[in-house]
N, C-alpha and C. Protein backbone atom coordinates (compact mmCIF):
# COMPACT_ATOMS: atom_id res chain seq x y z
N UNK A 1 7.39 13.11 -19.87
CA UNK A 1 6.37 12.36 -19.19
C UNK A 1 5.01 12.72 -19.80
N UNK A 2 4.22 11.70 -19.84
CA UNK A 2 2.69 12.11 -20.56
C UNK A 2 1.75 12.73 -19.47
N UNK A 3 1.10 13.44 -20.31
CA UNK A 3 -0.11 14.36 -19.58
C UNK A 3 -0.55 13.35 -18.53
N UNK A 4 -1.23 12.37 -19.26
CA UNK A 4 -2.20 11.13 -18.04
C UNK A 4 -1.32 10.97 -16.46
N UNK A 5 0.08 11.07 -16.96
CA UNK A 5 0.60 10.38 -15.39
C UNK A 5 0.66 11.95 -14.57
N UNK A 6 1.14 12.95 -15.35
CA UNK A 6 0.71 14.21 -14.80
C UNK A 6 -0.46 14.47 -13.83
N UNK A 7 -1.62 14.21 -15.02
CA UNK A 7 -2.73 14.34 -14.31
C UNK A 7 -2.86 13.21 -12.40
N UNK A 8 -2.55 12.39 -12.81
CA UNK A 8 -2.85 10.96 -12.11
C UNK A 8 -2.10 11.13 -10.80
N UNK A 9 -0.38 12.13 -10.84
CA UNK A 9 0.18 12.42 -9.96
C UNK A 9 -0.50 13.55 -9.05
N UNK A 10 -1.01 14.57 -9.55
CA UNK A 10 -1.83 15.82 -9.32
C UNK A 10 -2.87 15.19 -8.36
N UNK A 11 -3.72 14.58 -8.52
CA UNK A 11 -4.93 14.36 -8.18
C UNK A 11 -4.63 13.03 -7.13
N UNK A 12 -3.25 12.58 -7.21
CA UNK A 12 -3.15 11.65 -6.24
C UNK A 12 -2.76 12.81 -4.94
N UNK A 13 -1.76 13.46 -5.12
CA UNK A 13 -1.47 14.34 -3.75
C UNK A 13 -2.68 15.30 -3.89
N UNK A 14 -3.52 15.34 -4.38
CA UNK A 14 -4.77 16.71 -4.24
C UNK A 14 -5.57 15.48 -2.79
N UNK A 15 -5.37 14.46 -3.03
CA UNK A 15 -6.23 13.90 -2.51
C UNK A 15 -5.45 13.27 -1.09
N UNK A 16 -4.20 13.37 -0.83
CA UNK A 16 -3.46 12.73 0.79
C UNK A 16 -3.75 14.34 0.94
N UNK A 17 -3.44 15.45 0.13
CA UNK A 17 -3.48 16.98 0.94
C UNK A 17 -5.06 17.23 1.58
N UNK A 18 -5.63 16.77 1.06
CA UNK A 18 -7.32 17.10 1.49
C UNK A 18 -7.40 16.28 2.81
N UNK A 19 -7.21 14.79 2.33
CA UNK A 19 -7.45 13.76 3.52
C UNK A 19 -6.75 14.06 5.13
N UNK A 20 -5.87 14.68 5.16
CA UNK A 20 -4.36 15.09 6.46
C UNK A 20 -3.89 14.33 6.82
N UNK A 21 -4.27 12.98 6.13
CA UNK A 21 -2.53 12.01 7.16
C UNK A 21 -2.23 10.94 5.58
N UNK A 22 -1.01 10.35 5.92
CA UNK A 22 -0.52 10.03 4.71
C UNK A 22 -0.53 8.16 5.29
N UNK A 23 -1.54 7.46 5.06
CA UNK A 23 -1.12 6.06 4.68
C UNK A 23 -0.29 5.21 4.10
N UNK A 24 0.26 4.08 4.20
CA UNK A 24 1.35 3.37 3.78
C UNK A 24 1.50 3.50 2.35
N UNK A 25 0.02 2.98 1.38
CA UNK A 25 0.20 2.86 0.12
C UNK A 25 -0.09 4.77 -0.45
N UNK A 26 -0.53 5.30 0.11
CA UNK A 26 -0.21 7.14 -0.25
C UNK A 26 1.54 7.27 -0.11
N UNK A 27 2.11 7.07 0.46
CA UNK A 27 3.10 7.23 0.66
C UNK A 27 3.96 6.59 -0.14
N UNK A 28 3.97 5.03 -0.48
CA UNK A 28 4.41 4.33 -1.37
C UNK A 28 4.38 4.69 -2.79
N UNK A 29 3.12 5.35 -3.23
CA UNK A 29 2.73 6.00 -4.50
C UNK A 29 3.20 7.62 -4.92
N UNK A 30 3.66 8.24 -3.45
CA UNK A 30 4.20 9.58 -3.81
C UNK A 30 5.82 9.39 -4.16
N UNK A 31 6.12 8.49 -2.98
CA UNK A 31 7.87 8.21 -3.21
C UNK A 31 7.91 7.90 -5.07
N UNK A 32 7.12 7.06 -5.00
CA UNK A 32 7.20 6.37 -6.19
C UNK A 32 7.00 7.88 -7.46
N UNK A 33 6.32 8.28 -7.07
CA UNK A 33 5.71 9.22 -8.42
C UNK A 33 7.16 10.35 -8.06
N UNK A 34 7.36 10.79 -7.30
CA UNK A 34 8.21 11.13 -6.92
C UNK A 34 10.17 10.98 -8.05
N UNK A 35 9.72 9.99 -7.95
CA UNK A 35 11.28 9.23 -8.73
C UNK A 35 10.89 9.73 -10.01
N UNK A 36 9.84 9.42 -10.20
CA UNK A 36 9.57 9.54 -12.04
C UNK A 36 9.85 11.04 -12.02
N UNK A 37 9.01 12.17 -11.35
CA UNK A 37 9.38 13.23 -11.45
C UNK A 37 10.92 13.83 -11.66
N UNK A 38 11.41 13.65 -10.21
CA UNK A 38 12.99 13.76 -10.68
C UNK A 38 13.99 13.08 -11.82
N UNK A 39 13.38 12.32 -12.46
CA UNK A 39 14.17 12.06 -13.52
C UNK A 39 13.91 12.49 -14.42
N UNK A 40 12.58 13.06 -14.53
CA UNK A 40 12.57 13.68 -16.30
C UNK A 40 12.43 15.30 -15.92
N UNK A 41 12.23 16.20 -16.90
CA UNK A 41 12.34 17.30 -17.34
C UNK A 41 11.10 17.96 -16.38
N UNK A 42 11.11 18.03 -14.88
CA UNK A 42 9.55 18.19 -15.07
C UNK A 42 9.79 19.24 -13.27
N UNK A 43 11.16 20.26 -12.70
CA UNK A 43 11.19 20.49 -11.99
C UNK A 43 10.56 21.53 -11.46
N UNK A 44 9.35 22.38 -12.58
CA UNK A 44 8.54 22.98 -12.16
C UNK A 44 7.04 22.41 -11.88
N UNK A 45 6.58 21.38 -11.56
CA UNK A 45 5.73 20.39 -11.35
C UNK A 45 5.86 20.28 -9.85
N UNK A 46 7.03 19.88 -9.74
CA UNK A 46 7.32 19.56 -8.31
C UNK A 46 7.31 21.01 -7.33
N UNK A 47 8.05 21.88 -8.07
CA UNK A 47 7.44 22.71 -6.74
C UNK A 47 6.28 23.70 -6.94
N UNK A 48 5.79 23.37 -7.65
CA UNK A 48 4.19 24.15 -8.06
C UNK A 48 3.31 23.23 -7.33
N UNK A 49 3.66 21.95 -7.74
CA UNK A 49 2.29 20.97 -7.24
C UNK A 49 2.93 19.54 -5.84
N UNK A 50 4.13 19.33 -6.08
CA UNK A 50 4.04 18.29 -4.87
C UNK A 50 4.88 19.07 -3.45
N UNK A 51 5.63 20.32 -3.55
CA UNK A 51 6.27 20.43 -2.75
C UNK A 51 5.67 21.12 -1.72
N UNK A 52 4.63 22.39 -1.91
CA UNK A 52 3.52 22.51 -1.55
C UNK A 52 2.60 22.28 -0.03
N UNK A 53 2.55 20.78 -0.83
CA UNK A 53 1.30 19.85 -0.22
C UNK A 53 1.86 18.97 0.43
N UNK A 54 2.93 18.24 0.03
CA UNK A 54 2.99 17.28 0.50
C UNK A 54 4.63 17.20 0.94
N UNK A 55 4.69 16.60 2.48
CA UNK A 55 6.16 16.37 2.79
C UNK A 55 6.72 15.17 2.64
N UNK A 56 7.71 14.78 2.10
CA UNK A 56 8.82 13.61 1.21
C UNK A 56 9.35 13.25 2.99
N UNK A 57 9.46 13.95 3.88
CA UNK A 57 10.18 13.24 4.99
C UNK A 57 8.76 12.35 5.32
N UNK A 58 8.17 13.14 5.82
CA UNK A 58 6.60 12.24 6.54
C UNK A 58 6.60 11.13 5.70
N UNK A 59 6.50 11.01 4.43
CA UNK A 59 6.33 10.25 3.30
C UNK A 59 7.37 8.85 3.75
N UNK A 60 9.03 9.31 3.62
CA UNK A 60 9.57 8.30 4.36
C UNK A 60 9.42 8.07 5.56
N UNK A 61 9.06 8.84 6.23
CA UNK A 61 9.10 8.54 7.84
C UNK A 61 8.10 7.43 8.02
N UNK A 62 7.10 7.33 7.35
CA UNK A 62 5.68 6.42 7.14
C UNK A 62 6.20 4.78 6.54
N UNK A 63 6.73 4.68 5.49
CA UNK A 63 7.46 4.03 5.10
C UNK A 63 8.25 3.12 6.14
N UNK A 64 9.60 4.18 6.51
CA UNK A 64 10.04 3.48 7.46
C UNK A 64 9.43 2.65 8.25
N UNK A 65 8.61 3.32 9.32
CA UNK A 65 7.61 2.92 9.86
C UNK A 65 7.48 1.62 10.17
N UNK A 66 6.65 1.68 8.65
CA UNK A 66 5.27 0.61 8.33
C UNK A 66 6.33 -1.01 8.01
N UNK A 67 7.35 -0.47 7.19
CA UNK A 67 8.87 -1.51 7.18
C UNK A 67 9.35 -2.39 8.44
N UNK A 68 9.36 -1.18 9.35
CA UNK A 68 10.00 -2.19 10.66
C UNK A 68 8.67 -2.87 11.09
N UNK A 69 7.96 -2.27 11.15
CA UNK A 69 6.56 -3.32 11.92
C UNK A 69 6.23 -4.18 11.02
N UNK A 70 6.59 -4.44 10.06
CA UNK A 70 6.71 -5.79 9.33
C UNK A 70 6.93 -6.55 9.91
N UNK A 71 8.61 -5.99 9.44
CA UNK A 71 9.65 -6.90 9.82
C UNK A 71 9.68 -7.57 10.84
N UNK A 72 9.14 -6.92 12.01
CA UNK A 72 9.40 -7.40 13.79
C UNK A 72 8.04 -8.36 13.59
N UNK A 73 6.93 -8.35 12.68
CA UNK A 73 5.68 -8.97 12.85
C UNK A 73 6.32 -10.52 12.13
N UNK A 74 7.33 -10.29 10.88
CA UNK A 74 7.53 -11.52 10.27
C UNK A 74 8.29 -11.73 11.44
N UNK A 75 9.56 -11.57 12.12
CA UNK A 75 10.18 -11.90 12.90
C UNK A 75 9.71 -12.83 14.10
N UNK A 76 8.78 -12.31 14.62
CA UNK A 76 8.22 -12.69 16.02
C UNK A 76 7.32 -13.69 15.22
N UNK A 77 6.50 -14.38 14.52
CA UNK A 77 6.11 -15.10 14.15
C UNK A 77 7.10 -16.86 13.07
N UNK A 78 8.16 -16.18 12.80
CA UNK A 78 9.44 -17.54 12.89
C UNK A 78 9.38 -17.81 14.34
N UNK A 79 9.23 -16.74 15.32
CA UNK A 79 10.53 -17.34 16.74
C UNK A 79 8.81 -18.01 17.10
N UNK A 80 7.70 -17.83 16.83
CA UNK A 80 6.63 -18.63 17.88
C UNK A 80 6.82 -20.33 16.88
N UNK A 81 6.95 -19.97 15.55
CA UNK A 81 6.61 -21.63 14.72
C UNK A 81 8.04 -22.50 14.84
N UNK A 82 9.06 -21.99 15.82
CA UNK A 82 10.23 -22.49 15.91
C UNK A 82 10.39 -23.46 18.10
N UNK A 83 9.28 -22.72 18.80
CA UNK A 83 9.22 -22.88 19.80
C UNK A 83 7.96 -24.37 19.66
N UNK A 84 7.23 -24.53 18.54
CA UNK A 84 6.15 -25.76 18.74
C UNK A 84 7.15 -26.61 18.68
């Protein structure tokens, strides 16, 4: 993996760890950076710098979340344009 996304991953969790709560797209961007990590060569990264700071459950738990209240928002808006 190149330095830049290194850096870019670093400074993304330097910055949900400072802030204290993890937003939809923070969360979307750690899962995400997340994957890249575990697939390449890079398992002292992760627990030097994301494991740390930042928790992968909260991360999905947020996710989840933010998913179902979609869903129930797209949902409930078919059943009102189906009742005109």
């Amino acid at each position: 993996m190149r330095r830049s996304n290194f850096l870019r991953i670093k400074r993304r969790i330097k910055k949900v760890y400072k802030k204290g709560t993890i937003n939809y797209a923070d969360a979307t961007a750690i899962l995400s950076y997340y994957g890249w990590i575990k697939h390449c060569d890079s398992s002292k990264f992760n627990e030097k710098y994301l494991r740390p700071y930042i928790s992968l459950k909260k991360c999905k738990g947020v996710v989840r979340n933010e998913t179902k209240n979609i869903q129930r928002y797209k949902a409930r808006k078919k059943i009102q344009y189906r009742k005109r």
